[in-house]
Protein backbone atom coordinates (compact mmCIF):
# COMPACT_ATOMS: atom_id res chain seq x y z
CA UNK A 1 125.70 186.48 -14.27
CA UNK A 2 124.85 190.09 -14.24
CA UNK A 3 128.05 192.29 -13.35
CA UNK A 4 127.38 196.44 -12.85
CA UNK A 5 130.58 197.53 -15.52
CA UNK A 6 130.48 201.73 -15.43
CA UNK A 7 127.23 201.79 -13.21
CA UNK A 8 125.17 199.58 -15.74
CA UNK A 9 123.96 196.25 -14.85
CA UNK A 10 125.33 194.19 -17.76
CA UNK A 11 123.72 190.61 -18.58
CA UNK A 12 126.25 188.36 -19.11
CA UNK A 13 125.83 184.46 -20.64
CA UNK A 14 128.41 181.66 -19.78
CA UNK A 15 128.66 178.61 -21.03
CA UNK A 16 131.01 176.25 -22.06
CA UNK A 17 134.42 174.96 -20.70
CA UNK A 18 137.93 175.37 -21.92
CA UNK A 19 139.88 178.41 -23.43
CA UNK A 20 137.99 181.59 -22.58
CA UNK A 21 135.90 183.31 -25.04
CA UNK A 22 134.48 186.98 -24.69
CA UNK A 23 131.63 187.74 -28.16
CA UNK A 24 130.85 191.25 -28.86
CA UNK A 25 127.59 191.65 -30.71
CA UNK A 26 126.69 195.10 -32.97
CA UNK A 27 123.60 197.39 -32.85
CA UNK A 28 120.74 196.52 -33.15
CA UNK A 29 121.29 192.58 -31.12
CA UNK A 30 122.51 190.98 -27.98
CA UNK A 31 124.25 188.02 -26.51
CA UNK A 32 121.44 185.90 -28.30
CA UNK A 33 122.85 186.18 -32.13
CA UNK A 34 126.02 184.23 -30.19
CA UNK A 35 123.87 180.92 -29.38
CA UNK A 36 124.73 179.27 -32.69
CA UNK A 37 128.14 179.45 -32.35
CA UNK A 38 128.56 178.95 -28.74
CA UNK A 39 126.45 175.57 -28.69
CA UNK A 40 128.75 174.34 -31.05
CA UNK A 41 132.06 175.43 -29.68
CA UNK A 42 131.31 175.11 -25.94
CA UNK A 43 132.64 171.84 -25.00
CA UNK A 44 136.26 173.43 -26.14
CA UNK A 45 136.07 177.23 -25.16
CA UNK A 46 134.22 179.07 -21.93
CA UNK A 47 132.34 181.45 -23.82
CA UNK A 48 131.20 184.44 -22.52
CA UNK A 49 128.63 186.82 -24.25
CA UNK A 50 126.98 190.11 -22.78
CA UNK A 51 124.28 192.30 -23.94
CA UNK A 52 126.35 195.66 -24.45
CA UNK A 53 124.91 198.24 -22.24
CA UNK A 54 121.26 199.51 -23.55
CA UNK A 55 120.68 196.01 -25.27
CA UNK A 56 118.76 193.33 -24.57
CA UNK A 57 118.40 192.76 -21.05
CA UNK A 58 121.75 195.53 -20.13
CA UNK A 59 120.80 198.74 -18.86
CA UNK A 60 122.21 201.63 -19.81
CA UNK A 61 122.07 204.43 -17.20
CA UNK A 62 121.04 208.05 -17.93
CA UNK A 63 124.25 209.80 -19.76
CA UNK A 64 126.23 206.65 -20.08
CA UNK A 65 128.94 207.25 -22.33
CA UNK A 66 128.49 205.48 -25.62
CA UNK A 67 132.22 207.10 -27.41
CA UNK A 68 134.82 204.63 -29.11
CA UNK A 69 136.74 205.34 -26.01
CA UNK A 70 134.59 204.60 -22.95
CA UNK A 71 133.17 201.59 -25.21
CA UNK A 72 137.17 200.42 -25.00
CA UNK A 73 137.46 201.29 -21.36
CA UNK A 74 133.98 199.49 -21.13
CA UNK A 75 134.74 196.00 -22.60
CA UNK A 76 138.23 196.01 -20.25
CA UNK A 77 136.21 196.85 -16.78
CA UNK A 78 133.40 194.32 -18.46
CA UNK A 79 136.68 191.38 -17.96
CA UNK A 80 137.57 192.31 -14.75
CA UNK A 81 134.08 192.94 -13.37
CA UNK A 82 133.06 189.14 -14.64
CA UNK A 83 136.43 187.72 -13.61
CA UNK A 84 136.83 186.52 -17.18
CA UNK A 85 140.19 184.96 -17.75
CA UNK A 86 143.00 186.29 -19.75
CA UNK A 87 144.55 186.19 -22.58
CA UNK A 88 141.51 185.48 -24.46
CA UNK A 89 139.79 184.73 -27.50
CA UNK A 90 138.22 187.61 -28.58
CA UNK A 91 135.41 187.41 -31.09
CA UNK A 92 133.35 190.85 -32.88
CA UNK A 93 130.79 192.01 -34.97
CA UNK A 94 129.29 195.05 -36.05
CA UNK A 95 129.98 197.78 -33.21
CA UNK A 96 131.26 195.00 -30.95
CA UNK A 97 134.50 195.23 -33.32
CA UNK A 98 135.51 198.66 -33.11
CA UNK A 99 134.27 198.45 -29.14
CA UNK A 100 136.46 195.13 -28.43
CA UNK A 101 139.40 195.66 -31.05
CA UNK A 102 140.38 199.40 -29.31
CA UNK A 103 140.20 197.63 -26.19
CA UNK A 104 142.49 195.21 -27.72
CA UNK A 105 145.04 197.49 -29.20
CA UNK A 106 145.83 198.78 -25.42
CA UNK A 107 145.63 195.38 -23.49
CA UNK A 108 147.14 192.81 -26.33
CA UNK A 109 148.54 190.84 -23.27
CA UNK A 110 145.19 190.17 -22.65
CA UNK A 111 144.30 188.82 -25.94
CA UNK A 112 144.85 185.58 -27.36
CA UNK A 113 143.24 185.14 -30.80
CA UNK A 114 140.75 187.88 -32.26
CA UNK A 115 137.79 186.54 -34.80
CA UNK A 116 135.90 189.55 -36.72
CA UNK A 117 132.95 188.48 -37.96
CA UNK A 118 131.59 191.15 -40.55
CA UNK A 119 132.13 194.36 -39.40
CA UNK A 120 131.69 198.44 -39.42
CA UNK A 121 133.91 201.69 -40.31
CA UNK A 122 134.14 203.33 -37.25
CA UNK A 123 136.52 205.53 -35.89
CA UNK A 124 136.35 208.67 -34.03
CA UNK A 125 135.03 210.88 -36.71
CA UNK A 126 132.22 208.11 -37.25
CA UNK A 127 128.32 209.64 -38.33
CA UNK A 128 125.32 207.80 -37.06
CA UNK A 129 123.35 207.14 -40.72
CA UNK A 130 120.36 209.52 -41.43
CA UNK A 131 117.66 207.39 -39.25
CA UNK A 132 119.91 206.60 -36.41
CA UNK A 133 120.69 210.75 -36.24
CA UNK A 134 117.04 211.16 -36.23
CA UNK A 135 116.90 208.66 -33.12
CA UNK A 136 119.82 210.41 -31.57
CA UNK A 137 118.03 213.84 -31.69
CA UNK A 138 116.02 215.22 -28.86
CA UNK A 139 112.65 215.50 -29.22
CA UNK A 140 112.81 214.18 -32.28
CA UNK A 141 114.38 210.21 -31.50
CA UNK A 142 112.01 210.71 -28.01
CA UNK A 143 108.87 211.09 -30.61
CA UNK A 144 109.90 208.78 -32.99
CA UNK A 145 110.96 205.69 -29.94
CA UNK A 146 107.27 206.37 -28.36
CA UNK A 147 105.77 205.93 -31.46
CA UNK A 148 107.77 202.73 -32.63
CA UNK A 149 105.81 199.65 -31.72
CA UNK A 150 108.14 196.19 -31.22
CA UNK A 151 106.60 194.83 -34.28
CA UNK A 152 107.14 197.90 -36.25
CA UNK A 153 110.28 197.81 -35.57
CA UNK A 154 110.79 193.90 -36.55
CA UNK A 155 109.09 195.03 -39.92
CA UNK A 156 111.54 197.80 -40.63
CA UNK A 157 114.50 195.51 -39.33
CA UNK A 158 113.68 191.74 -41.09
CA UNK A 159 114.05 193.38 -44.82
CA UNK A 160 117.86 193.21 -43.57
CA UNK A 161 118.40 190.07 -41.53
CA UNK A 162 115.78 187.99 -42.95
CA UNK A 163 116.84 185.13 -41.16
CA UNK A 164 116.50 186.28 -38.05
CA UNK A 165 113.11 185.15 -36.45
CA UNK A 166 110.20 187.33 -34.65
CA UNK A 167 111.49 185.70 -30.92
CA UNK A 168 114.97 187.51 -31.73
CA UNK A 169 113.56 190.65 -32.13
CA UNK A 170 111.76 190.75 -28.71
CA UNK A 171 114.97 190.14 -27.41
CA UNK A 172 116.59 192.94 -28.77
C-alpha cells in the first residue's frame, strides 16, 4: 500500500489479521526493524508499519515539514489516508514516539493500547546532536550527504546497532 499523507508518497506494510496495529519506527530505520515482531504477532493483530516520510522507500517532498507538530498531524492523516481502523494499538520507538504519542494525546479515542519501545527526549525545544546539525546545515549536510557512501554510512552506524545486518542498512 502506498498512501500520499501531506503530499508524500508513504510506503506502508500490512500484514496480519485481528486488532489493528499502527508501528512507528525512529531515525535512522523503516518499517523493516518491525518484521520481527509483526511475524510473530500477526495471526492476532493487523499490523500496519510505514516508512516515515524521507525513510526507506517514503518520499519526503521538498520543504516537508519535519516539526513535533506536523509529525502529529502527520501520523493522524497517515490513519485516515490508509483507512486504518480505530481505536488502535499503537506501538513507538525512537522519533516514532514523540511523532505517534502527540498524535495520541489529541485523538485518545482513537487509541487503544500504546507500547513504547525505547525511546527519545523530544519536545519542542529539542537540538539535533552535533553530527545531525552538521547534516541539517546548508552547504554543509549537502557536502557531507554527497560524500557519504551507503557503506560508509553502515560503518559509522553498526558500532551502535551491531545486530543489525548490512541488508538493513540498504534499506534505510
Amino acid at each position: 500500500m502506498s498512501p500520499i499523507v501531506q503530499g508524500a508518497h508513504i510506503y506502508l506494510a500490512e500484514r496480519g489479521a485481528g486488532s489493528p496495529t499502527l508501528f512507528l519506527h525512529g531515525n535512522p530505520d523503516s518499517a523493516e526493524m518491525w518484521n520481527g515482531v509483526i511475524e510473530r504477532i500477526a495471526d492476532r493483530y493487523q499490523c500496519f508499519a510505514p516508512d516515515l516520510p524521507g525513510m526507506g522507500r517514503s518520499e519526503a517532498p521538498a520543504g516537508f515539514d519535519f516539526s513535533l507538530e506536523s509529525m502529529a498531524r502527520f501520523t493522524g492523516d497517515l490513519v485516515t489516508a490508509a483507512g486504518i481502523p480505530t481505536p488502535l494499538n499503537l506501538v513507538v520507538t525512537d522519533f516514532g514516539g514523540p511523532y505517534g504519542l502527540t498524535w495520541a494525546v489529541t485523538q485518545p479515542e482513537k487509541v487503544r493500547r500504546i507500547i513504547i519501545a525505547g525511546g527519545v527526549n523530544f519536545s519542542t525545544d529539542y537540538r539535533w546532536h552535533p553530527t545531525a546539525r552538521q547534516l541539517r546545515t546548508p552547504v554543509i549536510g549537502d557536502l557531507l550527504m554527497a560524500l557519504l557512501t551507503p557503506a560508509l554510512f553502515e560503518r559509522s552506524l553498526h558500532p551502535n546497532e551491531p545486530k543489525l545486518s548490512a541488508e538493513h542498512w540498504r534499506q534505510v
